[in-house]
Protein backbone atom coordinates (compact mmCIF):
# COMPACT_ATOMS: atom_id res chain seq x y z
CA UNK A 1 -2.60 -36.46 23.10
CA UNK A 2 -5.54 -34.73 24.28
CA UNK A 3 -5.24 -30.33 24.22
CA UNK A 4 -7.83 -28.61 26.55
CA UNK A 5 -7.74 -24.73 25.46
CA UNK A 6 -9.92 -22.79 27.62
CA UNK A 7 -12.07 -19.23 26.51
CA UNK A 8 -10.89 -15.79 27.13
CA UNK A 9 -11.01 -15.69 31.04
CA UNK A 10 -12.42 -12.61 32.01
CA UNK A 11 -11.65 -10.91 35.47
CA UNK A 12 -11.35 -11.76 38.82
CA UNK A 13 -14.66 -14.54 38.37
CA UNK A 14 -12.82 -16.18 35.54
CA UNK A 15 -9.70 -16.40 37.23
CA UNK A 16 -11.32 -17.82 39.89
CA UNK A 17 -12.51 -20.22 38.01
CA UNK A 18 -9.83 -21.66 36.33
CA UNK A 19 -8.22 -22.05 39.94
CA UNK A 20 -11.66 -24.30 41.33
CA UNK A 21 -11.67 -26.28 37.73
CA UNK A 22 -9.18 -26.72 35.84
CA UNK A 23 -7.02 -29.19 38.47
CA UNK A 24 -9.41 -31.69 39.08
CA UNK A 25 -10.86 -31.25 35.40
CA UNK A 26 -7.27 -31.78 33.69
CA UNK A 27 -6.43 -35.01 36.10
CA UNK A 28 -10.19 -36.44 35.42
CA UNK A 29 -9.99 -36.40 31.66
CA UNK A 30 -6.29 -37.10 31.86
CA UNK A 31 -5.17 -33.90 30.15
CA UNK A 32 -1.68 -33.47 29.03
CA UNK A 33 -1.35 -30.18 27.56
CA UNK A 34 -3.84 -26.59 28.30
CA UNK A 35 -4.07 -23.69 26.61
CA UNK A 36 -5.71 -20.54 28.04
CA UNK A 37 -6.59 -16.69 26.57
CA UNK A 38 -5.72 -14.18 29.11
CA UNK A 39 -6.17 -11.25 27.58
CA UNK A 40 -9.19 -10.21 29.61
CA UNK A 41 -7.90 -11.38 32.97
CA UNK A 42 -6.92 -8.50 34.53
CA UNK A 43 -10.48 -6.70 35.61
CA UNK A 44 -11.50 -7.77 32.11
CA UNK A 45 -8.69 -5.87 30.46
CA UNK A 46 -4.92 -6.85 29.87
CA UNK A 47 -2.75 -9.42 32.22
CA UNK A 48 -0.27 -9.61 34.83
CA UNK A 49 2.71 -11.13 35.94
CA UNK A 50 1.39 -12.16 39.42
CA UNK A 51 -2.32 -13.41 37.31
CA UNK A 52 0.23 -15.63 34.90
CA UNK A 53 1.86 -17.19 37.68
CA UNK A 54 -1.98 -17.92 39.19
CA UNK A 55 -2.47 -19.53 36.06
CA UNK A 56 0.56 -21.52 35.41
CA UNK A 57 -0.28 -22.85 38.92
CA UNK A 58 -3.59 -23.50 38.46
CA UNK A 59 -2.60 -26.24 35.36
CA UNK A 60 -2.44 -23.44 32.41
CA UNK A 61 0.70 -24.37 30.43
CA UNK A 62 0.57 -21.27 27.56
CA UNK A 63 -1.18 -17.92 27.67
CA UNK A 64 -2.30 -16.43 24.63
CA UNK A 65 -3.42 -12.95 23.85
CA UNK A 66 -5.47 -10.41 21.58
CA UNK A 67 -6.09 -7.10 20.95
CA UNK A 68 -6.33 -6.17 24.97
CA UNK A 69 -2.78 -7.81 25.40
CA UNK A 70 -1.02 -4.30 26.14
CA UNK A 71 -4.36 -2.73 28.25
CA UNK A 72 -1.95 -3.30 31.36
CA UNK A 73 1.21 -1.89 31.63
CA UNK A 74 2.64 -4.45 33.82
CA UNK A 75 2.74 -6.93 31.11
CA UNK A 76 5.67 -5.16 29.50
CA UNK A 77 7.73 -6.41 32.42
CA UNK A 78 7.64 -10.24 31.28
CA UNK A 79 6.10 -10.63 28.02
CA UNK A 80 9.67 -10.51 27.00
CA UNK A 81 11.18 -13.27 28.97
CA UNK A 82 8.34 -15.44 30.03
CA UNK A 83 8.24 -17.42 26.71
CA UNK A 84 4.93 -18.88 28.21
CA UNK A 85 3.07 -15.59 27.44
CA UNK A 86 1.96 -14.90 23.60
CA UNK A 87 0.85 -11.84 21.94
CA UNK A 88 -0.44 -11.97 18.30
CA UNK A 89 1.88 -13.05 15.69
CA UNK A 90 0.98 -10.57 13.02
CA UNK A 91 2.56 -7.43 14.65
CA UNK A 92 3.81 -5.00 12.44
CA UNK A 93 7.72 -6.64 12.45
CA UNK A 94 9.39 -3.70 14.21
CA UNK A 95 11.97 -3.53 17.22
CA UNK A 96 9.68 -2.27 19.45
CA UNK A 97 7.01 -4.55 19.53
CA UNK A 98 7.96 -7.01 22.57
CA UNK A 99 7.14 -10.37 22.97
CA UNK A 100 6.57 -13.36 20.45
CA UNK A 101 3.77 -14.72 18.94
CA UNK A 102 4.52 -18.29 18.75
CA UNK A 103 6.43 -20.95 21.16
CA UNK A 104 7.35 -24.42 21.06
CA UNK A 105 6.71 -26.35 24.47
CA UNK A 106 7.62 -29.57 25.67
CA UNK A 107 4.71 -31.85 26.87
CA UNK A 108 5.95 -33.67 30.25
CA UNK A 109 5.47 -37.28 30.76
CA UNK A 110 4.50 -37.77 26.91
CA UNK A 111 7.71 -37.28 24.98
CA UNK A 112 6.89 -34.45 22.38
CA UNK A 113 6.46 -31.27 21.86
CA UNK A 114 3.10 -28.77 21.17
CA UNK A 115 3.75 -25.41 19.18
CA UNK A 116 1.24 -22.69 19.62
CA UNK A 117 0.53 -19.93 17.30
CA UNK A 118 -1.32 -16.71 18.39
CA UNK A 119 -2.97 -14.11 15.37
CA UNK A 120 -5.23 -11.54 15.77
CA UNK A 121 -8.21 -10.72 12.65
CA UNK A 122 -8.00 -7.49 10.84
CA UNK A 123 -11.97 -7.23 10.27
CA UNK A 124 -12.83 -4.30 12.80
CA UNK A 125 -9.71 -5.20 14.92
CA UNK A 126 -7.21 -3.09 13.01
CA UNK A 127 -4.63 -2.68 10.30
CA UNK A 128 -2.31 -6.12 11.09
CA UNK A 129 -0.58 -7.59 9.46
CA UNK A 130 -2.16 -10.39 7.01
CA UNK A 131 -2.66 -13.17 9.97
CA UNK A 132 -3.04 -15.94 7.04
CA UNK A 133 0.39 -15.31 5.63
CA UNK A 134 2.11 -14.68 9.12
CA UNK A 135 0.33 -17.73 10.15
CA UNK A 136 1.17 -20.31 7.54
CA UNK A 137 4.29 -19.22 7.69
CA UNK A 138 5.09 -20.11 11.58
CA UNK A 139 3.11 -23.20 11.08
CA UNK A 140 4.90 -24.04 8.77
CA UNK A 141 8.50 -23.65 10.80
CA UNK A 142 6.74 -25.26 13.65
CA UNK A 143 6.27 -28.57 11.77
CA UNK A 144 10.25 -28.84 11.21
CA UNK A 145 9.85 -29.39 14.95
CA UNK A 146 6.58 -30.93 15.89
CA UNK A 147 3.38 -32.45 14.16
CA UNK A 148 1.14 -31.03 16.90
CA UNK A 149 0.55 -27.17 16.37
CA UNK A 150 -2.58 -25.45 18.22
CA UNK A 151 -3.90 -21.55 16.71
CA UNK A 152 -5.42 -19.47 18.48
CA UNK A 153 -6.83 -17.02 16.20
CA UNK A 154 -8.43 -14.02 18.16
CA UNK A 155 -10.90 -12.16 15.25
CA UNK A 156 -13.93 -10.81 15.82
CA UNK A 157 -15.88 -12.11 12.07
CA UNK A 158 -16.62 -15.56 11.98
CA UNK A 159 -16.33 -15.42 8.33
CA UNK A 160 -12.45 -15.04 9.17
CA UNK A 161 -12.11 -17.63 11.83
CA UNK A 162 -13.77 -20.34 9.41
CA UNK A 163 -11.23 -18.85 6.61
CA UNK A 164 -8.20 -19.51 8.84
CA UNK A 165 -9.49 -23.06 9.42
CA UNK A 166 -9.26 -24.49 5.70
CA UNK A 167 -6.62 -22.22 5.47
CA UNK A 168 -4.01 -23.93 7.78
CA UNK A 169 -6.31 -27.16 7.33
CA UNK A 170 -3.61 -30.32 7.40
CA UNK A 171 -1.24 -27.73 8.39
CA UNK A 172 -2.31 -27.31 11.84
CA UNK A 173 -3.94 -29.57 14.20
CA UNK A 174 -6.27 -27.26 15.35
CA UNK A 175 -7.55 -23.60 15.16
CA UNK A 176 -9.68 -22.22 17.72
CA UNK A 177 -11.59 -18.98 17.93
CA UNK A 178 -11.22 -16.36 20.30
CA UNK A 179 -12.36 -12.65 21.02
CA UNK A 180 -16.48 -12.74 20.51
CA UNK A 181 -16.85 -14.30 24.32
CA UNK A 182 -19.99 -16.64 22.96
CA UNK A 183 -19.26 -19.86 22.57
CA UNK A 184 -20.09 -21.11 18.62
CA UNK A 185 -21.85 -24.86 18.14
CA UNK A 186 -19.82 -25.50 14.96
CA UNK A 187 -17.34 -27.79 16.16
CA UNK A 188 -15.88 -30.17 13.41
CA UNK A 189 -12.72 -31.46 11.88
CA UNK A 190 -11.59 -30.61 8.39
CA UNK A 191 -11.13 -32.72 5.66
CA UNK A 192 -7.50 -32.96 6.03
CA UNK A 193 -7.47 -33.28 9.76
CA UNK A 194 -7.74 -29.76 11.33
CA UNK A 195 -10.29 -29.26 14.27
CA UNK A 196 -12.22 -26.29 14.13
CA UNK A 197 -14.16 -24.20 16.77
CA UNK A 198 -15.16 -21.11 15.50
CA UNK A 199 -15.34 -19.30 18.95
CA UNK A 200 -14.49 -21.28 22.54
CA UNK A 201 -17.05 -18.92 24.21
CA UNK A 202 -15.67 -17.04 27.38
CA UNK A 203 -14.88 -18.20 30.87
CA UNK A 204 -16.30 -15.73 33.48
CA UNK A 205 -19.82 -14.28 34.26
CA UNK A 206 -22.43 -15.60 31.88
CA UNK A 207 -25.37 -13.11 33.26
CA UNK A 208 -24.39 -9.69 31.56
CA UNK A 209 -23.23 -8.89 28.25
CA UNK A 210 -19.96 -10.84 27.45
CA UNK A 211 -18.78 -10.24 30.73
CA UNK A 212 -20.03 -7.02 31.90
CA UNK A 213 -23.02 -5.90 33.99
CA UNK A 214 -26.13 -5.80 31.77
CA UNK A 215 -27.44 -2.40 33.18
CA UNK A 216 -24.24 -0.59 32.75
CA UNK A 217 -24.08 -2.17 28.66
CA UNK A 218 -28.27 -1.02 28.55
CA UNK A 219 -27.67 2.12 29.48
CA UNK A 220 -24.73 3.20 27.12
CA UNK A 221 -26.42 1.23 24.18
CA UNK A 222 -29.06 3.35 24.93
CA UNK A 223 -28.13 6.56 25.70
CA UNK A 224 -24.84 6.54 24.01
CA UNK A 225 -23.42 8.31 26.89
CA UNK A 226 -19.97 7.01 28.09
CA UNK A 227 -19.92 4.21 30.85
CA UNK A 228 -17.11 2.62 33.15
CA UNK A 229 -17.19 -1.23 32.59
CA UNK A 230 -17.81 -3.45 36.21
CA UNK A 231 -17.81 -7.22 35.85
CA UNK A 232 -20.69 -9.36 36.01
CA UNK A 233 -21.27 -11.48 38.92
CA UNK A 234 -23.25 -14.38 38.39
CA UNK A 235 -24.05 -17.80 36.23
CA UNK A 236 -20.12 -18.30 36.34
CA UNK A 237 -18.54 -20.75 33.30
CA UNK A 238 -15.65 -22.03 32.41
CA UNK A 239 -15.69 -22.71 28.62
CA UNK A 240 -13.48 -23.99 25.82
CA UNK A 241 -12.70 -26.83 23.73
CA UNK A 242 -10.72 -30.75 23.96
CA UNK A 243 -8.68 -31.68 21.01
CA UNK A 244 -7.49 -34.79 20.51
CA UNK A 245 -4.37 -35.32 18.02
CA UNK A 246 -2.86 -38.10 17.07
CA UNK A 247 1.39 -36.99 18.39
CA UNK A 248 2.82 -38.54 14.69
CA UNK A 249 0.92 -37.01 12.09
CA UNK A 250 -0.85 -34.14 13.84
CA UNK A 251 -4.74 -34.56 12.85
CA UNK A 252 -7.06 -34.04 15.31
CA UNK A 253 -9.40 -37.32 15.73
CA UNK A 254 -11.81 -35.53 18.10
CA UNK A 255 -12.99 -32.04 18.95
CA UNK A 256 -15.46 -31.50 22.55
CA UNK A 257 -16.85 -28.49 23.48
CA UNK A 258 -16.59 -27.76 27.24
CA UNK A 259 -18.81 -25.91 29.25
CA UNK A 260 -17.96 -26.20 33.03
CA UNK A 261 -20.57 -24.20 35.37
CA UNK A 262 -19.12 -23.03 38.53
């Protein structure tokens, strides 16, 4: 089975993106399952129902999330029902925290399923709860159902993203990094058959700083003074990684960086 998960998709550009690439990409290398990050879809912050439909029609088959998951109100509105829409697993377990974390999600044409897990890191990211434990865990309940389990683990250290790898390694069939919008060059499978990717870079405008205008991200590094964020425009890419896993044991046999320019 071969997994395409694709980089937080920033704005408007990176929507627009996915829309031009991803169809003829997916039938071309003969895809059968996608992942994307849309937490930074929605003018670079938070997601909407109307932008997850664009997606789902554009060839995305689960939408994962991080810290910006709740940036747009409008999210609250299906991020109960639409079981295609994740927010970080490791929540605080309370009532009042909507949504799920992790989904199972049948594969058409190929007989099987492919769980997803979504965590967010606690290093500068907040007090969460411990995304190792909350992610074994669902792995773990996952494999009573499938052998083929993608993470996408959305921290900002990379000391923590290669943590989670040998954590869940054999355990997962893959854990990819999200959240630092630069794609890493560290791509490699684990001893016991986990691919790794410590981040899948960003999918969006490449010519400011991860996303945003350069001039607007000078000026406040500079001065310190408070700035409104604007999009980049230019050097678009679409970026993320192809796993493929072997559908009866669950290790990965190959990991590809993609970077599609657009």
């Amino acid at each position: 089975m071969l997994i395409f998960f694709i980089g937080d998709i920033v704005g408007r550009p990176g929507r627009q993106l996915v829309q031009n690439l991803l169809p003829g990409f997916r039938k071309s290398r003969q895809i059968d399952f996608v992942v994307a990050n849309g937490e930074n879809s929605a003018s670079g912050k938070g997601l909407t129902p109307s932008i997850a439909e664009d997606l789902y029609t554009a060839g995305v088959d689960v939408i994962t999330s991080g810290n910006h998951v709740w940036k747009n109100r409008e999210i609250f509105h299906i991020i109960d029902k639409d079981p295609r829409v994740l927010r970080p697993a490791n929540y605080p377990e309370d009532d009042s925290v909507p949504g799920q974390g992790s989904g199972l999600y049948p594969v058409a044409g190929a007989g099987c399923f492919v769980g997803v897990v979504n965590l967010i890191g606690r290093v500068n990211l907040g007090p969460m709860d411990c995304p190792f434990r909350v992610g074994r865990a669902l792995v773990n309940d996952l494999l009573h159902e499938t052998k083929v389990i993608l993470v996408d683990f959305h921290a900002e250290a990379t000391s923590e993203k290669i943590a989670m790898g040998y954590y869940l390694d054999g355990l997962a069939s893959t854990v990819l990094g999200t959240h630092t919008h630069v794609q890493t060059a560290d791509e490699r499978i684990l001893p016991n058959g986990t691919a790794t990717l410590t981040d899948v870079g960003m999918t969006g405008p490449h010519d400011g700083v991860l996303g945003i205008r350069k001039d607007i991200i000078l000026h406040n590094m500079i001065t310190h003074m408070p700035v409104r964020h604007e999009l980049a425009e230019g050097d678009m890419r679409l970026c993320g990684a192809l796993v493929e896993v072997d559908t009866v044991t669950g290790r990965a046999s190959a990991i590809e960086r993609v970077c599609l320019r657009g």
